[in-house]
N, C-alpha and C. Protein backbone atom coordinates (compact mmCIF):
# COMPACT_ATOMS: atom_id res chain seq x y z
N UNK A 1 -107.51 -13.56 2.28
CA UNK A 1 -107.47 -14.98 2.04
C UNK A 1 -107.27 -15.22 0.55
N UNK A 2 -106.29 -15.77 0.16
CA UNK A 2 -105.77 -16.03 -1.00
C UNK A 2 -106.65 -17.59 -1.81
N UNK A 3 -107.13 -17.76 -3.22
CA UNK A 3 -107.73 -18.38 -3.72
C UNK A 3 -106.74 -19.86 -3.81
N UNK A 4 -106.80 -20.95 -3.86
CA UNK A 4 -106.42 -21.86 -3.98
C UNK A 4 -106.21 -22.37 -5.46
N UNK A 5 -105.06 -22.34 -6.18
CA UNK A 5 -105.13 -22.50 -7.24
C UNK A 5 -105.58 -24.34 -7.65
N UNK A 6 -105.58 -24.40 -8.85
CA UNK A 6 -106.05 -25.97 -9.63
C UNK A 6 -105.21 -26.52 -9.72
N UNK A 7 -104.71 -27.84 -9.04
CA UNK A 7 -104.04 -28.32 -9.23
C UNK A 7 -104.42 -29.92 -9.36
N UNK A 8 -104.21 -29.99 -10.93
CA UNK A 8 -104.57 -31.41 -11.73
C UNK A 8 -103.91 -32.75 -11.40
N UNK A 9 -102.84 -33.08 -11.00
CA UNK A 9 -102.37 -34.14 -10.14
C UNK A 9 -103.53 -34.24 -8.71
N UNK A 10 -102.83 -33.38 -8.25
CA UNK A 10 -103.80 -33.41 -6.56
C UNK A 10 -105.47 -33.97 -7.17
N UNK A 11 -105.69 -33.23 -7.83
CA UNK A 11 -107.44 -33.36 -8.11
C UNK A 11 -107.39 -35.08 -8.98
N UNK A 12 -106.50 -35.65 -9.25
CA UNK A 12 -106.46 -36.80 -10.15
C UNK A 12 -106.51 -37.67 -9.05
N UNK A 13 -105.33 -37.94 -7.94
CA UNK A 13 -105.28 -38.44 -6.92
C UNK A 13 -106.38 -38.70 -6.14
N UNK A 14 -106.69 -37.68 -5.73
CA UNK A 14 -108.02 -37.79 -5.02
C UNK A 14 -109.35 -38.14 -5.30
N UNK A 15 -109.76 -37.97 -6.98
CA UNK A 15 -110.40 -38.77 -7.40
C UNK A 15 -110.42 -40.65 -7.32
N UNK A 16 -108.77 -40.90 -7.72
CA UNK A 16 -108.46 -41.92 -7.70
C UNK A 16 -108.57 -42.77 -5.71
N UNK A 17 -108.64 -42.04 -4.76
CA UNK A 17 -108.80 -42.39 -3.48
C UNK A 17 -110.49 -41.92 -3.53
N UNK A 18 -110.89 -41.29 -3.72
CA UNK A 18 -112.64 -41.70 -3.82
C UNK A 18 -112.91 -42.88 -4.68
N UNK A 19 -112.55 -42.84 -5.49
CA UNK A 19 -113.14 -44.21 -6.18
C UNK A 19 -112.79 -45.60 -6.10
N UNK A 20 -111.34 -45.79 -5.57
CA UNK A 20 -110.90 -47.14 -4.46
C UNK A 20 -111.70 -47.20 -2.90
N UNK A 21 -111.80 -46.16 -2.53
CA UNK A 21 -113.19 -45.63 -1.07
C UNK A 21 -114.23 -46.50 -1.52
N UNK A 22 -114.71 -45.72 -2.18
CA UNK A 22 -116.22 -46.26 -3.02
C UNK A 22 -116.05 -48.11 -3.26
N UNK A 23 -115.33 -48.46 -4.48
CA UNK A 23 -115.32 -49.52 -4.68
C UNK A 23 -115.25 -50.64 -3.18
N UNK A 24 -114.38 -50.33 -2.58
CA UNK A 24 -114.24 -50.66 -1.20
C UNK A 24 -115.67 -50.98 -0.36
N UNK A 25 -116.18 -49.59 -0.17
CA UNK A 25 -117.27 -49.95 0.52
C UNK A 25 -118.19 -50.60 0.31
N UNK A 26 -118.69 -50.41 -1.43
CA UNK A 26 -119.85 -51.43 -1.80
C UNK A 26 -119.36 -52.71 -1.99
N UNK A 27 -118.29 -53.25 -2.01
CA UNK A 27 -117.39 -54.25 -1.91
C UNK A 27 -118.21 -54.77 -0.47
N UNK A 28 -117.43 -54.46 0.30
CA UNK A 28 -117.87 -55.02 1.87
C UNK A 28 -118.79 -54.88 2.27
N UNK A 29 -119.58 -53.97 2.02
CA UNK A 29 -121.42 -53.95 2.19
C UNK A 29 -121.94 -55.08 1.42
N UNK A 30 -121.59 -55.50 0.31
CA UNK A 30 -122.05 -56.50 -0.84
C UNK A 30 -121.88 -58.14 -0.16
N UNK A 31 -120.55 -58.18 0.18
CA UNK A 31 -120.56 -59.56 0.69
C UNK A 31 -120.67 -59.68 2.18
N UNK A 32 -120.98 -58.48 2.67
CA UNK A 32 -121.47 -58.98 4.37
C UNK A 32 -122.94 -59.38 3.92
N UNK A 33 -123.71 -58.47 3.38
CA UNK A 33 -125.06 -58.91 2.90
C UNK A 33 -125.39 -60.27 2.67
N UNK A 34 -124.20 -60.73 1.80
CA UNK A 34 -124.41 -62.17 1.00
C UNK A 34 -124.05 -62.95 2.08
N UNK A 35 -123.37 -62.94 2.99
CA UNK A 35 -123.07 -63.78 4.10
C UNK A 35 -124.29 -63.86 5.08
N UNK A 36 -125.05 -62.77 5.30
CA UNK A 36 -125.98 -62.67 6.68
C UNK A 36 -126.84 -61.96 5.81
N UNK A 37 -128.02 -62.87 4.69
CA UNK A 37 -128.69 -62.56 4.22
C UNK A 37 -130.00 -61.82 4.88
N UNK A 38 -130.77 -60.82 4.90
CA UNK A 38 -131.69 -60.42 5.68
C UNK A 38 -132.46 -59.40 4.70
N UNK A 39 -133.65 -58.88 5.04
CA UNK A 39 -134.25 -57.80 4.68
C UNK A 39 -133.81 -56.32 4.83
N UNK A 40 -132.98 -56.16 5.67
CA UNK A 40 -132.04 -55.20 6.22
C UNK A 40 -130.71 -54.86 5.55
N UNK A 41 -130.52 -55.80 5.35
CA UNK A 41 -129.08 -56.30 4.28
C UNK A 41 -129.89 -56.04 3.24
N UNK A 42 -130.66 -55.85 2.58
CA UNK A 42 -131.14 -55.53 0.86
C UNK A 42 -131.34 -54.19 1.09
N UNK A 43 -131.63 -53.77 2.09
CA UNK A 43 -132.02 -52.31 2.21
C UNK A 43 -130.76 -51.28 2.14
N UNK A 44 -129.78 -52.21 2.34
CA UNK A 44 -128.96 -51.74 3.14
C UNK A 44 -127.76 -51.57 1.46
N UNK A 45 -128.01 -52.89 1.26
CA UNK A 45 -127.15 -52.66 -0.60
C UNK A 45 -127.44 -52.10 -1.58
N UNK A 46 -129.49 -51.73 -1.25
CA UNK A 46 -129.95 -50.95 -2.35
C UNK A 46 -129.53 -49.56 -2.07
N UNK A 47 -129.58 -49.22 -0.79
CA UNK A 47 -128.96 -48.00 -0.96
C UNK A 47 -127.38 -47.64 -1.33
N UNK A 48 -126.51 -48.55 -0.89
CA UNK A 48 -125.29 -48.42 -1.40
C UNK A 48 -124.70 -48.16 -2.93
N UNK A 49 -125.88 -48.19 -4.10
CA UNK A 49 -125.74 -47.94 -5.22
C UNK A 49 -125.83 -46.91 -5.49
N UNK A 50 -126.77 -45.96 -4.78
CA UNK A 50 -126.46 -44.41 -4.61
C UNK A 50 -125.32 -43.91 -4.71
N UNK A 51 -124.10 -44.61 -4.03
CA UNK A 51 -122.95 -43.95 -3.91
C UNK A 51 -121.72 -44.06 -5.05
N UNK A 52 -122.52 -44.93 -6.02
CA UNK A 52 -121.54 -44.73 -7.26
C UNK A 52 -121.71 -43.89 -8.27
N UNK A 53 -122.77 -43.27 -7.44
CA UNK A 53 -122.88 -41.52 -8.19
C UNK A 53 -121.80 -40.57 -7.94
N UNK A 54 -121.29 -40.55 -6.34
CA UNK A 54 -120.64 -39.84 -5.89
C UNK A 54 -118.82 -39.44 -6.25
N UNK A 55 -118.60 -40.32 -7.05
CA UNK A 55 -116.99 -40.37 -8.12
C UNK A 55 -117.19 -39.23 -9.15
N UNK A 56 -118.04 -39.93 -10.27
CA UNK A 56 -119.06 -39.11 -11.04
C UNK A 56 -119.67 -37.60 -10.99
N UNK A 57 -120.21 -37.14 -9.87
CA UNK A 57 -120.03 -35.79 -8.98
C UNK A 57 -118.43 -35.21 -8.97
N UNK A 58 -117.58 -36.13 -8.43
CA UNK A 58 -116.27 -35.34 -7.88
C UNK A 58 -115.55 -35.04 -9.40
N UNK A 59 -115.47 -35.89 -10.25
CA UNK A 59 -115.15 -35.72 -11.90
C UNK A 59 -115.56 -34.52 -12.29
N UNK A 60 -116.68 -34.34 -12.00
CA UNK A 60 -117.34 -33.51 -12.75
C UNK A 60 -116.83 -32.28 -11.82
N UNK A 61 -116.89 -31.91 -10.76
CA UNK A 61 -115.73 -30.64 -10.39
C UNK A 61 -114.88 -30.54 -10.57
N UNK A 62 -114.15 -31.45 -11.40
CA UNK A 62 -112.76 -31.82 -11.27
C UNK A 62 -112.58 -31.28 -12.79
N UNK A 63 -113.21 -31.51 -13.69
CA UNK A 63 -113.62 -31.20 -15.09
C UNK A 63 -113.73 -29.10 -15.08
N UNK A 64 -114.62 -28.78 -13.82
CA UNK A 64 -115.01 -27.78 -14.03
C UNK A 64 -113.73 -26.41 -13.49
N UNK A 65 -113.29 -27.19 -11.98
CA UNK A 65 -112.15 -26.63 -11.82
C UNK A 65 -110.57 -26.43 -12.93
N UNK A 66 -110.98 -27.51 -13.81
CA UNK A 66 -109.55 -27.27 -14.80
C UNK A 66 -110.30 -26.52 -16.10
N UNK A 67 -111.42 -25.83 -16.12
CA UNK A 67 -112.08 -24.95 -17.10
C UNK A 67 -111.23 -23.46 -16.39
N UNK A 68 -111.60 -23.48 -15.05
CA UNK A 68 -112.03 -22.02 -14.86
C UNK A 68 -110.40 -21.88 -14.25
N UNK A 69 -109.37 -23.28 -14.53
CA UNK A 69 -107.74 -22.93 -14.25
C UNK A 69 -107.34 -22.57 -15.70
N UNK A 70 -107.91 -22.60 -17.12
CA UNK A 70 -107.69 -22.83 -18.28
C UNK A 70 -108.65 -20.78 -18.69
N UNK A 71 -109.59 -20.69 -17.59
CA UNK A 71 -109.97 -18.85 -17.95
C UNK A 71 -109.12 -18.31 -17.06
N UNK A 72 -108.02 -18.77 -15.90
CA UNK A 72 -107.12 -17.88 -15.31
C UNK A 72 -106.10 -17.53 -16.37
N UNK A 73 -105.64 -18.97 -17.21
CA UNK A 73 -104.71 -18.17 -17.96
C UNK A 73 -104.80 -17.55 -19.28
N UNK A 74 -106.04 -17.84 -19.61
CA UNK A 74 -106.62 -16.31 -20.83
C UNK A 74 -106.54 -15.36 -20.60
N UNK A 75 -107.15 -14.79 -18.93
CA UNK A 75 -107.39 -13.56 -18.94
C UNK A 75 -105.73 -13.20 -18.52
N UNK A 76 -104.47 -13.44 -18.20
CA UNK A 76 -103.05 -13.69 -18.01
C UNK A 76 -102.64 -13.54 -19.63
N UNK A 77 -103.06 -14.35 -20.45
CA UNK A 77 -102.63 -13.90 -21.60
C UNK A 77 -103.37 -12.89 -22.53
N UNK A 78 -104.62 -12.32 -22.03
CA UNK A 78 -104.98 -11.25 -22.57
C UNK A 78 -104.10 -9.61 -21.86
N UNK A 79 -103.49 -9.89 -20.84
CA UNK A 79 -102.69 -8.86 -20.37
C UNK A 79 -101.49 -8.65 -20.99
N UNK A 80 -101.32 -9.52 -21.33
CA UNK A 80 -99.56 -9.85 -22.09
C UNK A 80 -100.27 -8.75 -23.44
């Protein structure tokens, strides 16, 4: 099974579709709440702030995967 190389477009993209996801959802969780105010509905938006951690997370692999695509080609140019 062959390693999947880094690829910085793809990983940009997909950041960029998690974080329109994200915005999205607390979007529509936010104003169904405000429409059909309830105790359930607060419970329900406080937790939804949790998830604007989750962009933040994917960055940050995204950061780490273009480190360890940046030590493939050291150890490539330490062969040369």
């Amino acid at each position: 099974m062959s390693k999947k190389k880094f690829d910085p477009f793809d990983a940009v993209m997909k950041q960029g579709t998690l974080i329109a996801g994200t915005i999205g959802a607390v979007g529509i969780t936010g104003k169904l709440s405000q429409q059909l105010p309830s105790a359930t509905g607060t419970k329900i938006m406080g937790s939804m702030d949790t998830m604007k951690v989750i962009p933040t997370v994917h960055a940050a692999s995204i950061g780490f995967g273009a480190l360890g695509s940046l030590k493939e080609i050291e150890k490539k140019a330490r062969k040369r």
